[in-house]
C-alpha atoms as a PDB file:
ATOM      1  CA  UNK A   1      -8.778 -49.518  81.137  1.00  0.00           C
ATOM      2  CA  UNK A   2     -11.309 -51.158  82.818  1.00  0.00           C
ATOM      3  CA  UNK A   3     -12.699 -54.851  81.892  1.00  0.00           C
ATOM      4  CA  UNK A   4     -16.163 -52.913  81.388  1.00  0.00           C
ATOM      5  CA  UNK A   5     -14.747 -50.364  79.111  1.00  0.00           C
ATOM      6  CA  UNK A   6     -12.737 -52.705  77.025  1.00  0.00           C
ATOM      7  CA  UNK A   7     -16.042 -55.207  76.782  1.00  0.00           C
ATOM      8  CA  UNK A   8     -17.741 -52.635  75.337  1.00  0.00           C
ATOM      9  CA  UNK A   9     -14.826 -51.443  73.076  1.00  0.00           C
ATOM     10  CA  UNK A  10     -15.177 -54.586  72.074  1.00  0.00           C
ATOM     11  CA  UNK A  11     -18.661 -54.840  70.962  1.00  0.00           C
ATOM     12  CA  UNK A  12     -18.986 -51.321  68.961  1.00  0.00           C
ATOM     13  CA  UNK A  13     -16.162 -52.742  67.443  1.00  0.00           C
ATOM     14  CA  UNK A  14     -16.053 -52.382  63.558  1.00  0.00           C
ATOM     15  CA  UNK A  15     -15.489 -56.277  63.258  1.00  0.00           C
ATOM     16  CA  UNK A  16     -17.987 -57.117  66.238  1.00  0.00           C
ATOM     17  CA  UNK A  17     -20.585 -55.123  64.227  1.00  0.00           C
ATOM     18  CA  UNK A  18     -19.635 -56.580  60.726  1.00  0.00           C
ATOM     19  CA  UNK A  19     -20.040 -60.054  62.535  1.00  0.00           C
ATOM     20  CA  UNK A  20     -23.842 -59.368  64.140  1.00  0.00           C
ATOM     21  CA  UNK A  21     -25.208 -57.283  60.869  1.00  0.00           C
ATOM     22  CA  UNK A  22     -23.122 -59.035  58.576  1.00  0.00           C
ATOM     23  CA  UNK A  23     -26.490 -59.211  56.164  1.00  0.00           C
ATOM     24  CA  UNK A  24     -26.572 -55.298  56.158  1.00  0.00           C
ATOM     25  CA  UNK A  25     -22.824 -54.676  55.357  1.00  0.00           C
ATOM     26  CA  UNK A  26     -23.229 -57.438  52.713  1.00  0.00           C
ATOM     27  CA  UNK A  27     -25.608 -55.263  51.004  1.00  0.00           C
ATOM     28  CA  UNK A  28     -22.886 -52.085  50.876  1.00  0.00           C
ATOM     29  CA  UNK A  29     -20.168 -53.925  49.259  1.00  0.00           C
ATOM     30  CA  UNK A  30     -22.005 -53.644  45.881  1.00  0.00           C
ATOM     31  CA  UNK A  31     -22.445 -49.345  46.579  1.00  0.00           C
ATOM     32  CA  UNK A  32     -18.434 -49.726  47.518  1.00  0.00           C
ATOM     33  CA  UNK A  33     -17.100 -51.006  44.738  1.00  0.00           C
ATOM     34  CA  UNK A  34     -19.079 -48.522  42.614  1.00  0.00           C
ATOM     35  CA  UNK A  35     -17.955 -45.864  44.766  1.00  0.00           C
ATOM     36  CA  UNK A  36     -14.255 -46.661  44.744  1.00  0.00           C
ATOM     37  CA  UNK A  37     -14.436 -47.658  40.858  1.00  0.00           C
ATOM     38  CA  UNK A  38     -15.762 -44.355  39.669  1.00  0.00           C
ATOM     39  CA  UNK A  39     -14.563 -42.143  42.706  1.00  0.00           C
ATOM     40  CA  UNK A  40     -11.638 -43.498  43.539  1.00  0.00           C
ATOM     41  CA  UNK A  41      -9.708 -45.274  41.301  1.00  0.00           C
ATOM     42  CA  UNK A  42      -9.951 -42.469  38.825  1.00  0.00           C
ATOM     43  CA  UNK A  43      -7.374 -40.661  41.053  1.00  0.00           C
ATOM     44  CA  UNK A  44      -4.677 -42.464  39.798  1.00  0.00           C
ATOM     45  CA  UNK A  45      -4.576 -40.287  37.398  1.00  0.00           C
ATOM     46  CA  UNK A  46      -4.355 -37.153  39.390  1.00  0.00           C
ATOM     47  CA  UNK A  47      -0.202 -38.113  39.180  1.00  0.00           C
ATOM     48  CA  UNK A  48      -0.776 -36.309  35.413  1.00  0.00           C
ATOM     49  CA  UNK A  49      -0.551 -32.879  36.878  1.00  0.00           C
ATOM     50  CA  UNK A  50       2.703 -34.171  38.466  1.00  0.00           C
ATOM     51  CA  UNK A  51       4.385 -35.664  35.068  1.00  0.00           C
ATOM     52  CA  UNK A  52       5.148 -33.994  31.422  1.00  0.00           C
ATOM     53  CA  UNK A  53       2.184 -36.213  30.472  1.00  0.00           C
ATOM     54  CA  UNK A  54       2.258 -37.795  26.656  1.00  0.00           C
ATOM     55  CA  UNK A  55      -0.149 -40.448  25.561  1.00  0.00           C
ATOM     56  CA  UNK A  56       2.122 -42.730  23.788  1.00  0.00           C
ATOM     57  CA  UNK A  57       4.329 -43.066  26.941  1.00  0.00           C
ATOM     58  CA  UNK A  58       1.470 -43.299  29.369  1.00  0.00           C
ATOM     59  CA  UNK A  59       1.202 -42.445  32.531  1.00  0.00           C
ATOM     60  CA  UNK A  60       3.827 -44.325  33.852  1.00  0.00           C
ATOM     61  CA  UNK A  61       5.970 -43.730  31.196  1.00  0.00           C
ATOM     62  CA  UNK A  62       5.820 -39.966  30.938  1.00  0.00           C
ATOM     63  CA  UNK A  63       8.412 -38.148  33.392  1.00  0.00           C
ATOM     64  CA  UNK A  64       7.921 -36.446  36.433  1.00  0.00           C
ATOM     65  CA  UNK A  65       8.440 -32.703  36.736  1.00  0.00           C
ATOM     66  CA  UNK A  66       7.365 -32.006  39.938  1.00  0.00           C
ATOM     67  CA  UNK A  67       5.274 -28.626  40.473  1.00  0.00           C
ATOM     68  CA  UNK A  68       6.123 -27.654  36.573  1.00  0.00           C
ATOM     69  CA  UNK A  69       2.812 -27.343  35.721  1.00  0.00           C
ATOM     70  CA  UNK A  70       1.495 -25.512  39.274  1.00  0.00           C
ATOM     71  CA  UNK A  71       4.324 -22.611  38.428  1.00  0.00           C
ATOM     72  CA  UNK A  72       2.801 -22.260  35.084  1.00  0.00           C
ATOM     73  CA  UNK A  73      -0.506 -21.850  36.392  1.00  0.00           C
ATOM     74  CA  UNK A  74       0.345 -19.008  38.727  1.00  0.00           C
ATOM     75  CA  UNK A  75       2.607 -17.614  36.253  1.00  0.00           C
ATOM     76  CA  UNK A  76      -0.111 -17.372  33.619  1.00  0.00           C
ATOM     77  CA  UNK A  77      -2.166 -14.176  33.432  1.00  0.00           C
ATOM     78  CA  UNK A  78      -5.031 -15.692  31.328  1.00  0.00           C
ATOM     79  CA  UNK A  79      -5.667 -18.277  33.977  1.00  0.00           C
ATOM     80  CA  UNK A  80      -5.952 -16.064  36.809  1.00  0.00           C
ATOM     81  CA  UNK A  81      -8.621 -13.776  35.149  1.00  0.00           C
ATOM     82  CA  UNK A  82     -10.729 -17.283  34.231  1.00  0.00           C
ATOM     83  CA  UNK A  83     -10.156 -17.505  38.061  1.00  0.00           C
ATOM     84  CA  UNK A  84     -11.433 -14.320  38.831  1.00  0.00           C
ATOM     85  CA  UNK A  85     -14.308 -14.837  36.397  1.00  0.00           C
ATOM     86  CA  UNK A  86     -15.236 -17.907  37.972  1.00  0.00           C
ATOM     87  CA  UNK A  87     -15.187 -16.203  41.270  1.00  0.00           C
ATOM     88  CA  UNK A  88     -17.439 -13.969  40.310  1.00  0.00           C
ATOM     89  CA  UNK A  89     -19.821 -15.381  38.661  1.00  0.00           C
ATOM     90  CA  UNK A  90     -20.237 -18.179  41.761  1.00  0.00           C
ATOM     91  CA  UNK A  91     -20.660 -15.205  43.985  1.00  0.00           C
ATOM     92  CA  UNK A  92     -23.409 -13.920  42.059  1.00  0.00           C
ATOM     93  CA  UNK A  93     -24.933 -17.323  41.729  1.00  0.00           C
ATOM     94  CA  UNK A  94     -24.534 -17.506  46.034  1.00  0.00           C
ATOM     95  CA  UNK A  95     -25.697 -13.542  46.570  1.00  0.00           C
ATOM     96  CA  UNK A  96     -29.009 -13.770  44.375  1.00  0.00           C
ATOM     97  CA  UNK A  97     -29.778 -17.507  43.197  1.00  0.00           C
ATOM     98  CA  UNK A  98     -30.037 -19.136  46.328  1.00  0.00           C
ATOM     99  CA  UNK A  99     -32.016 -16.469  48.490  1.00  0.00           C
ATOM    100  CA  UNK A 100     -34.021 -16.322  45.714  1.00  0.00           C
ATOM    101  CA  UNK A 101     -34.730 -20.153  45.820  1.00  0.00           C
ATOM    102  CA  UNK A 102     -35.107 -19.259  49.702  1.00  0.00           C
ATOM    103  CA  UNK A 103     -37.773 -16.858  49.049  1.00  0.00           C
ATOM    104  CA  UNK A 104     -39.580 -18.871  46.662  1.00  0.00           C
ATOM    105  CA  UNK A 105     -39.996 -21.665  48.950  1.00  0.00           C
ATOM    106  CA  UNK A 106     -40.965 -19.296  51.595  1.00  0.00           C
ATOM    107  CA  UNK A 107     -43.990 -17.498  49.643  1.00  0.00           C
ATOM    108  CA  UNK A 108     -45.049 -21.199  48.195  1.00  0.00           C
ATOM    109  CA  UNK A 109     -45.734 -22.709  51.491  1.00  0.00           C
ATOM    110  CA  UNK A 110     -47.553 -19.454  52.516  1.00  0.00           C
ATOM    111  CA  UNK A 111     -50.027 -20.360  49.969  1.00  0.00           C
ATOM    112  CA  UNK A 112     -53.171 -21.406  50.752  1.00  0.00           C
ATOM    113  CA  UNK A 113     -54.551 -22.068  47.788  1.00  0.00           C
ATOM    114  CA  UNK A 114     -53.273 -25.767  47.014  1.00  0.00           C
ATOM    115  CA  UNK A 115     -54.757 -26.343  43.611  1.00  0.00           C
ATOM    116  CA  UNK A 116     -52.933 -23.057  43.067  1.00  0.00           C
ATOM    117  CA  UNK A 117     -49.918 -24.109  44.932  1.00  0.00           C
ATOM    118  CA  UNK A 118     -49.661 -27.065  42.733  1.00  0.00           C
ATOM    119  CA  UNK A 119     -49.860 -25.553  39.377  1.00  0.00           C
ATOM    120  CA  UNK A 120     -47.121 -22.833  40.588  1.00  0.00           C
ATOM    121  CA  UNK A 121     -45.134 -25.782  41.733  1.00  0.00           C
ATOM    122  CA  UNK A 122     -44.960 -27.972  38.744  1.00  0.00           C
ATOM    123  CA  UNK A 123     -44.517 -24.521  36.166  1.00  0.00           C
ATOM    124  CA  UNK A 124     -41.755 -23.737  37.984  1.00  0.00           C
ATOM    125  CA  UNK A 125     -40.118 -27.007  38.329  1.00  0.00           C
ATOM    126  CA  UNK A 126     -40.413 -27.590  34.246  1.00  0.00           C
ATOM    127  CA  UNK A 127     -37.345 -25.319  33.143  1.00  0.00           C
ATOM    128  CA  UNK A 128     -34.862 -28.006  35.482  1.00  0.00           C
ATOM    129  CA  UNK A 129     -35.482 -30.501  32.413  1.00  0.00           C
ATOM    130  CA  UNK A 130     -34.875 -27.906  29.307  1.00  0.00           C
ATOM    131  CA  UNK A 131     -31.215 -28.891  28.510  1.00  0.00           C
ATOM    132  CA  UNK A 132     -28.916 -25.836  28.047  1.00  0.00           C
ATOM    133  CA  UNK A 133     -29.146 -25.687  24.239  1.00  0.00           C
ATOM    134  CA  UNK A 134     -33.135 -25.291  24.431  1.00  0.00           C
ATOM    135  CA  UNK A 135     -32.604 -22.501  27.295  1.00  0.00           C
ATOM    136  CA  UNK A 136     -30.042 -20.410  25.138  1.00  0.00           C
ATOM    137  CA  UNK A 137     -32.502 -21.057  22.212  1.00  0.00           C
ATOM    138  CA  UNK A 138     -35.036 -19.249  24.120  1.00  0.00           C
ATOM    139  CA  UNK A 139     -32.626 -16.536  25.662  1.00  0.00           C
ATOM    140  CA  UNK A 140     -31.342 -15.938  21.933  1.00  0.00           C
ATOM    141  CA  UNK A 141     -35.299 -15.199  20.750  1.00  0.00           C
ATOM    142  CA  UNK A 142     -35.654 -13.304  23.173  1.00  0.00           C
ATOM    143  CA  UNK A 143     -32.940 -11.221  23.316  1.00  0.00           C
ATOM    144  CA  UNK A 144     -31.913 -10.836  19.723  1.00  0.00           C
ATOM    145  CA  UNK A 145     -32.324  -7.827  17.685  1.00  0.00           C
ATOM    146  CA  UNK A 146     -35.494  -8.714  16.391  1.00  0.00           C
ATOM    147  CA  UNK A 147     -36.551 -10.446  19.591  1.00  0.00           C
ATOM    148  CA  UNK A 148     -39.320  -9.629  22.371  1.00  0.00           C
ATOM    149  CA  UNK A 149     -37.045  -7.052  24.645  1.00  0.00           C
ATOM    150  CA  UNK A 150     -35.730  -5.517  21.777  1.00  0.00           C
ATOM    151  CA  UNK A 151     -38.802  -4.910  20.408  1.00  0.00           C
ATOM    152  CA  UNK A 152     -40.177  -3.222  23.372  1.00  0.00           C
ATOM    153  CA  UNK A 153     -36.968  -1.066  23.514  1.00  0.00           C
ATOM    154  CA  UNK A 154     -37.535   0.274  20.207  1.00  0.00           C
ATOM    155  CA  UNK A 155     -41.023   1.018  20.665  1.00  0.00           C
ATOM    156  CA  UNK A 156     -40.559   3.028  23.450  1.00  0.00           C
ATOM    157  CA  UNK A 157     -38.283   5.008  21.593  1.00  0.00           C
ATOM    158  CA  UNK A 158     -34.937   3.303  22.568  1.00  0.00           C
ATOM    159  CA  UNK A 159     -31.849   1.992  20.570  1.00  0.00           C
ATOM    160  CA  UNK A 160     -31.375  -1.993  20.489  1.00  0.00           C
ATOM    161  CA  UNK A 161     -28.987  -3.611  22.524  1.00  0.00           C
ATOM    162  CA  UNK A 162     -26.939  -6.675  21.664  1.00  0.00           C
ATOM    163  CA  UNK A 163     -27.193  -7.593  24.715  1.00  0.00           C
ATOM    164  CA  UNK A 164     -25.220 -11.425  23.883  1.00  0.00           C
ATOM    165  CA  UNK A 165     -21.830  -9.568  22.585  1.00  0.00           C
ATOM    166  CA  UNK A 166     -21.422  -7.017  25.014  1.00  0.00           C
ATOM    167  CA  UNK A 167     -19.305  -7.654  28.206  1.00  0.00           C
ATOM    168  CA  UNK A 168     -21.600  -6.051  30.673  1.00  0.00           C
ATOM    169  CA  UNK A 169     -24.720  -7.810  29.820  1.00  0.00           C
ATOM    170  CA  UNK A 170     -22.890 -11.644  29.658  1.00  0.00           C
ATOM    171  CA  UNK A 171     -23.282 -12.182  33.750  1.00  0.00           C
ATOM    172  CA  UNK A 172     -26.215 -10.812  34.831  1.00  0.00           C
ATOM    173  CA  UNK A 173     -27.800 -12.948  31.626  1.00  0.00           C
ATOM    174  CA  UNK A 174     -26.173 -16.151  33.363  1.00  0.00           C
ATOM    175  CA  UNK A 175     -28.158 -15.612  36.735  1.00  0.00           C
ATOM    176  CA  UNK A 176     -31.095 -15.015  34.756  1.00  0.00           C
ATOM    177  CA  UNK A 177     -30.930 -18.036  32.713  1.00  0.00           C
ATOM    178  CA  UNK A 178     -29.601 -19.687  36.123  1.00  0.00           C
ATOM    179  CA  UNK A 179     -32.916 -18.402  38.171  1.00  0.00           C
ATOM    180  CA  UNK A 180     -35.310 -19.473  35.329  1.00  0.00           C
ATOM    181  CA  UNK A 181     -34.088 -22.897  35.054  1.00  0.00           C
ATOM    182  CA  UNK A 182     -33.353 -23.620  38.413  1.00  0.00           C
ATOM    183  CA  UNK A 183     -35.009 -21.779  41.100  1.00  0.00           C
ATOM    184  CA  UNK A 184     -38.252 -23.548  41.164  1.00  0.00           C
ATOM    185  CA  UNK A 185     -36.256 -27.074  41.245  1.00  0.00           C
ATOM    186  CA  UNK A 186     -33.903 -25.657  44.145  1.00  0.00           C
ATOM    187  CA  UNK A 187     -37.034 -24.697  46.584  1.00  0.00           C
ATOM    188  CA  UNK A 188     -37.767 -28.609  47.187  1.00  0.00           C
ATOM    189  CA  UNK A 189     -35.126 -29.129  49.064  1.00  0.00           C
ATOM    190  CA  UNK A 190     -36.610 -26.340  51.330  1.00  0.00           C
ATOM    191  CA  UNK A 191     -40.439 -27.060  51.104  1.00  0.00           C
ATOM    192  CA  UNK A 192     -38.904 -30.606  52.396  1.00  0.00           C
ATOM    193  CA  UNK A 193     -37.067 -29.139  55.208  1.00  0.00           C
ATOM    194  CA  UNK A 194     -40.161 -26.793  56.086  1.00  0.00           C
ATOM    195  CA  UNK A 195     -42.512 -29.556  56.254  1.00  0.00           C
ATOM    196  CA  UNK A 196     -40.577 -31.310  59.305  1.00  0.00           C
ATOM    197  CA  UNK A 197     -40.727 -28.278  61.088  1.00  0.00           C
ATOM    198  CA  UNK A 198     -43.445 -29.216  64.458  1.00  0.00           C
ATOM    199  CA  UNK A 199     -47.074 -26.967  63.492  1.00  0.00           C
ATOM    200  CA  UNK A 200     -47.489 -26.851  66.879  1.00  0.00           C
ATOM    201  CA  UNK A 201     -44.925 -24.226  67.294  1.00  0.00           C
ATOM    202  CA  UNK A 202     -47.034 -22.364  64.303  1.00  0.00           C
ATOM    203  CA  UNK A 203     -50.155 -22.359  66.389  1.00  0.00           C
ATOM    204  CA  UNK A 204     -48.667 -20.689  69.520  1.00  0.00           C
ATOM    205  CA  UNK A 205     -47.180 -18.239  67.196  1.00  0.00           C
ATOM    206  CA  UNK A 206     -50.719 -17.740  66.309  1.00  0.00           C
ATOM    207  CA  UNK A 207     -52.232 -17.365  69.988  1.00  0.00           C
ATOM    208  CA  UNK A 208     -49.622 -15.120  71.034  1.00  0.00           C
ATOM    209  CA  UNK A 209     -51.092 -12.840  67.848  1.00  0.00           C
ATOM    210  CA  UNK A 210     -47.557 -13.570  66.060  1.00  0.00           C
ATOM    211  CA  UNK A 211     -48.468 -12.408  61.852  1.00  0.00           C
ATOM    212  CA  UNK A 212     -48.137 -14.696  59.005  1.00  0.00           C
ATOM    213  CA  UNK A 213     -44.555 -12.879  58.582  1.00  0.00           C
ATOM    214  CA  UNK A 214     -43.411 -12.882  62.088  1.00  0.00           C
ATOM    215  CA  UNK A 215     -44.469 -16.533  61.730  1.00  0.00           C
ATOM    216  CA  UNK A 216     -42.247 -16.672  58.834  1.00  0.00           C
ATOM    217  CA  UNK A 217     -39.437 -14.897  60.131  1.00  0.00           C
ATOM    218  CA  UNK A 218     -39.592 -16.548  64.151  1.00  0.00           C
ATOM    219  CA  UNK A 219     -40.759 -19.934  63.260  1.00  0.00           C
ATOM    220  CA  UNK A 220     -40.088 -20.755  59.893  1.00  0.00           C
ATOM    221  CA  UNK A 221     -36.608 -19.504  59.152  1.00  0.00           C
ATOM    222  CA  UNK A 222     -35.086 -20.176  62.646  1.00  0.00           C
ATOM    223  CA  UNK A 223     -36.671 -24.016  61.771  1.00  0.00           C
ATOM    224  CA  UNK A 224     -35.064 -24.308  58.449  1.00  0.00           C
ATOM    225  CA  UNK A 225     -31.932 -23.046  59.600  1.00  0.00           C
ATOM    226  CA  UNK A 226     -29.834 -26.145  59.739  1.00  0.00           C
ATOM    227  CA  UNK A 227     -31.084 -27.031  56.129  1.00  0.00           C
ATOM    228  CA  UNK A 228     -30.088 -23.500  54.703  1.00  0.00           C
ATOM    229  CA  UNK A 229     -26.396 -23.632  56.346  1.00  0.00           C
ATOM    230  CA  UNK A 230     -25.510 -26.915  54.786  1.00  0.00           C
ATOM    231  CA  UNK A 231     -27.104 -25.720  51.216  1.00  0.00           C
ATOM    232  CA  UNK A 232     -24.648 -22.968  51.597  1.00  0.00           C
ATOM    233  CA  UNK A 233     -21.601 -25.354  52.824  1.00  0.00           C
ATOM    234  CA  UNK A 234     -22.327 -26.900  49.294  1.00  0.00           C
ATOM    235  CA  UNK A 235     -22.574 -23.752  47.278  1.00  0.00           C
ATOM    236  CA  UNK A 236     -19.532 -22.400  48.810  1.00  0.00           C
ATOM    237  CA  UNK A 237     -17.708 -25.518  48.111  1.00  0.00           C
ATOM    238  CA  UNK A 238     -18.450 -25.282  44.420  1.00  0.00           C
ATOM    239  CA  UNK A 239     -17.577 -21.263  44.447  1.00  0.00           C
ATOM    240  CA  UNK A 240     -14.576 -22.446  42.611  1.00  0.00           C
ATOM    241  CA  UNK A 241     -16.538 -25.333  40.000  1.00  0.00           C
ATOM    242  CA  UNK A 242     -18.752 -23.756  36.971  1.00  0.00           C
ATOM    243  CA  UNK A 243     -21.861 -25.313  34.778  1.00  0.00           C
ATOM    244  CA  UNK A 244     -19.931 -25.678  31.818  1.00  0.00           C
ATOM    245  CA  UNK A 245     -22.501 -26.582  29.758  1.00  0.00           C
ATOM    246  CA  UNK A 246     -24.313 -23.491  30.821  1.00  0.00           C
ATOM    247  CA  UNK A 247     -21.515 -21.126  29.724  1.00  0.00           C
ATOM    248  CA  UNK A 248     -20.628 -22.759  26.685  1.00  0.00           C
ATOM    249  CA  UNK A 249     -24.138 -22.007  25.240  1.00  0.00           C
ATOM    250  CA  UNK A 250     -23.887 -18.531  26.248  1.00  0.00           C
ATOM    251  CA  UNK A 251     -20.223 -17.031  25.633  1.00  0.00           C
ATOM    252  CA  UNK A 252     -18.534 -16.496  22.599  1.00  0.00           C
ATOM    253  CA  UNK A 253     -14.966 -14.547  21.345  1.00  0.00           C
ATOM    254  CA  UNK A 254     -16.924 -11.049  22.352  1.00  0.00           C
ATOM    255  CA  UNK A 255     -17.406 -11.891  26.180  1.00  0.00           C
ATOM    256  CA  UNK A 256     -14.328 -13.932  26.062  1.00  0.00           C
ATOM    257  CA  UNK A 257     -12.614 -11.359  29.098  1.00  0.00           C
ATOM    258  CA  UNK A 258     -15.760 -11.814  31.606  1.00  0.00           C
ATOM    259  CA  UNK A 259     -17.113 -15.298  30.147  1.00  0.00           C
ATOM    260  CA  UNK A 260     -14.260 -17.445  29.940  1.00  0.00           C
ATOM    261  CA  UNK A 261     -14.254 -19.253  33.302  1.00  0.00           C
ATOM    262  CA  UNK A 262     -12.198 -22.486  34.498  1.00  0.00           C
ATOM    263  CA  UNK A 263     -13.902 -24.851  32.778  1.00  0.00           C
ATOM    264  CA  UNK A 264     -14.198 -23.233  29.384  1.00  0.00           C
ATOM    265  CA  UNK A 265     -10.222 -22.283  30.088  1.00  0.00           C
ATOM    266  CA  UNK A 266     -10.239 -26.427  30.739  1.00  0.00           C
ATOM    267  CA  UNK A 267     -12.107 -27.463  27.958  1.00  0.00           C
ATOM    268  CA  UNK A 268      -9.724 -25.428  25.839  1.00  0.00           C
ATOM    269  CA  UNK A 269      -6.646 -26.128  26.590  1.00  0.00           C
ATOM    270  CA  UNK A 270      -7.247 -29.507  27.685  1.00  0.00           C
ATOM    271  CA  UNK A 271      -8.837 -31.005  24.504  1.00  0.00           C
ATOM    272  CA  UNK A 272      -7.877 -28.252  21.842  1.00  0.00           C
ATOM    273  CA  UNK A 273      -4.985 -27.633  23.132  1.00  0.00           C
ATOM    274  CA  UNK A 274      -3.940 -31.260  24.476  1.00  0.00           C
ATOM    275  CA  UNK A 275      -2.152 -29.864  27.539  1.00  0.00           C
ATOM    276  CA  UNK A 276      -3.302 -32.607  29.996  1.00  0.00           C
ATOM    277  CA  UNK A 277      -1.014 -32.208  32.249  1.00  0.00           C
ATOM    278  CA  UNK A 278      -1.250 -28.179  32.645  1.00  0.00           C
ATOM    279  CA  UNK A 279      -5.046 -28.601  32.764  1.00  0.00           C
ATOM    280  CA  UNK A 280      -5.150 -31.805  35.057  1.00  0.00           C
ATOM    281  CA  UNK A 281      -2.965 -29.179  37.414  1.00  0.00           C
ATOM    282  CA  UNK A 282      -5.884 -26.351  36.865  1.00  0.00           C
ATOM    283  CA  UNK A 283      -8.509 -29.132  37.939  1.00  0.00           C
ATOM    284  CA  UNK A 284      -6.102 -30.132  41.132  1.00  0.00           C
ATOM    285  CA  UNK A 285      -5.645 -27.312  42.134  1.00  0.00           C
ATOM    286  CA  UNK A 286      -9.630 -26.555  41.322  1.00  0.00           C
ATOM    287  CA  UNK A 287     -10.667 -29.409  43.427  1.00  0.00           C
ATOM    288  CA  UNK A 288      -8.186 -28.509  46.415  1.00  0.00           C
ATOM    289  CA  UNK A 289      -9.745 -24.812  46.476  1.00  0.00           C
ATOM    290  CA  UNK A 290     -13.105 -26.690  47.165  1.00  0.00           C
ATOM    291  CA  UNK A 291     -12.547 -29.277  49.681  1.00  0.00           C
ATOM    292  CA  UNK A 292     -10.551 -26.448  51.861  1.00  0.00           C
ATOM    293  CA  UNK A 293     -13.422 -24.304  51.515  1.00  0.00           C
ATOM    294  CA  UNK A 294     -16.120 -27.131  52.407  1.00  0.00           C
ATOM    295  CA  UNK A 295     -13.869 -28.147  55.737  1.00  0.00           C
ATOM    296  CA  UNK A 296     -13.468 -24.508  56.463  1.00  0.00           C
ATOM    297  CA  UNK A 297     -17.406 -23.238  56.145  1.00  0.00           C
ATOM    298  CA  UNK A 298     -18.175 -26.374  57.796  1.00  0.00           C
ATOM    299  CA  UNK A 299     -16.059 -25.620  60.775  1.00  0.00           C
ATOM    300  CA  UNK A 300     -17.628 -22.003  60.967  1.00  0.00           C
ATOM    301  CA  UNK A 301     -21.098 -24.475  61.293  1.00  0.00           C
ATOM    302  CA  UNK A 302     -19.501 -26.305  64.378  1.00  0.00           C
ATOM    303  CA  UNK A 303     -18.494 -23.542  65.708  1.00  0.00           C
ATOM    304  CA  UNK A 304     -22.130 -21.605  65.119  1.00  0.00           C
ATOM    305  CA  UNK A 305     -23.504 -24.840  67.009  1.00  0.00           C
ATOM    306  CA  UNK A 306     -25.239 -26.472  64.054  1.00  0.00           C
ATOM    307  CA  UNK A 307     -24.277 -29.857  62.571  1.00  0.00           C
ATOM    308  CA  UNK A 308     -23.042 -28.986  59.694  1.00  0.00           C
ATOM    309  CA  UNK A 309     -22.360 -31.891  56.735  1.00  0.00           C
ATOM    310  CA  UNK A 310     -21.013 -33.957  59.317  1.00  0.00           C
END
């Protein structure tokens, strides 16, 4: 190695940089010790899905069994349909929920009509701060046998349907809760991302006679691209995570076989159950599913030539 290679070794140096900007990194260590006192050190306890866990030996005190817990996982029927729920449900949440969001932000910045813009904007943001409870509340009126749709249904000659005990009406209520409250909320990231996009590239779309939707669909999307493939990254990654709050509102002992899903399964036999270790192995193994599917969708990015999350 050269003396003008290691000189400037040297000075991108992690030390040499700490030394010259020492103000700025003084300014992180307050963020760091948050980040490794609520990220981190909470991981200590991950060695629960490793032990026969009881709390009046401790963690420390309770013995290890190894992969017990992991064999009881796969060997357990009911925790590989909550799986499969989960699965589903996150699909259906990636399939229709997000190009929906896509699509919203799309038609709002096509509007011209800002005042109008505005107003569409803020009534669609509003349902993001409704907590879950006042959501179902509303679903539940509506949806009720003396509710609005049931109403309709009879007076156009139709039976009523209970549609929040029956099986085959639980998920495609969830993405329609899941669109209402979040779909307006979900399109600033992409308004954002459509804003840095250069107009001048709009107005030679417009001299070579390019139409609002070609402009949409050869300016706009191609633009946004980036933006989109790293919103997916993080949907993927949570294919395997659920809104528990969300589902706990919603399911009950009717829609148990297409509602329960990993964290109701969790919450169950965690708490009501008091099997921390066998759940703190469900949440492992939870966790693990994600991070390999992050690294792998944001390999597929590389290899697509975008950035990807980093």
């Amino acid at each position: 190695m050269t003396k003008a290679a290691v000189k400037i070794k040297s000075v991108n140096s992690l030390g040499a940089r700490a030394k010259k900007y020492w103000q700025i990194y003084l300014l992180i260590i307050p963020a760091l010790l948050l980040l490794m006192y609520f990220q981190y050190y909470p991981m200590y306890g991950v060695q629960i899905a490793f032990r026969d866990y009881k709390i009046v030996k401790g963690i420390l005190g309770s013995k290890w069994v190894g992969m017990k817990w992991f064999v009881k996982l796969f060997n357990t029927p009911k925790f590989m349909q909550v799986v499969a729920n989960t699965l589903i449900l996150n699909f259906l949440y990636l399939f229709i929920s997000l190009p929906v969001s896509i699509l919203f932000g799309l038609m709002l910045n096509e509007c011209r009509h800002i005042g109008y813009k505005r107003v569409i904007q803020t009534v669609s943001y509003m349902p993001h701060f409704l907590s879950w409870v006042i959501i179902y509340a509303i679903f539940n009126n509506l949806l009720s046998n003396t509710g609005v749709i049931n109403t309709i249904i009879r007076a156009l000659g139709g039976n009523s349907v209970v549609f929040l005990t029956q099986s085959k009406w639980f998920r495609p209520i969830m993405v329609a809760s899941d669109l209402w409250k979040n779909t307006g909320w979900n399109t600033i990231v992409i308004l954002a991302a459509i804003t840095s996009i250069d107009p001048s590239l709009y107005e030679a779309a417009v001299m070579d006679g390019a139409s609002r939707v070609q402009r949409v669909i050869h300016v706009t999307l191609p633009g946004i691209r980036s933006i989109l493939i790293v919103l997916m990254i993080l949907r993927i990654g949570r294919i395997m995570a659920d809104d528990v709050t969300q589902v706990l509102m919603f399911y009950n002992t009717a829609v148990y076989d297409v509602g329960d899903v990993l964290g109701t399964y969790l919450y169950r036999q965690g708490l009501g159950k008091m099997e921390y270790s066998y759940t703190s192995a469900a949440g492992l193994f939870q966790s693990g599913i994600g991070m390999i599917l992050i690294l792998i969708t944001n390999k597929l990015a590389h290899m697509m030539g975008e950035q990807g999350l980093w």
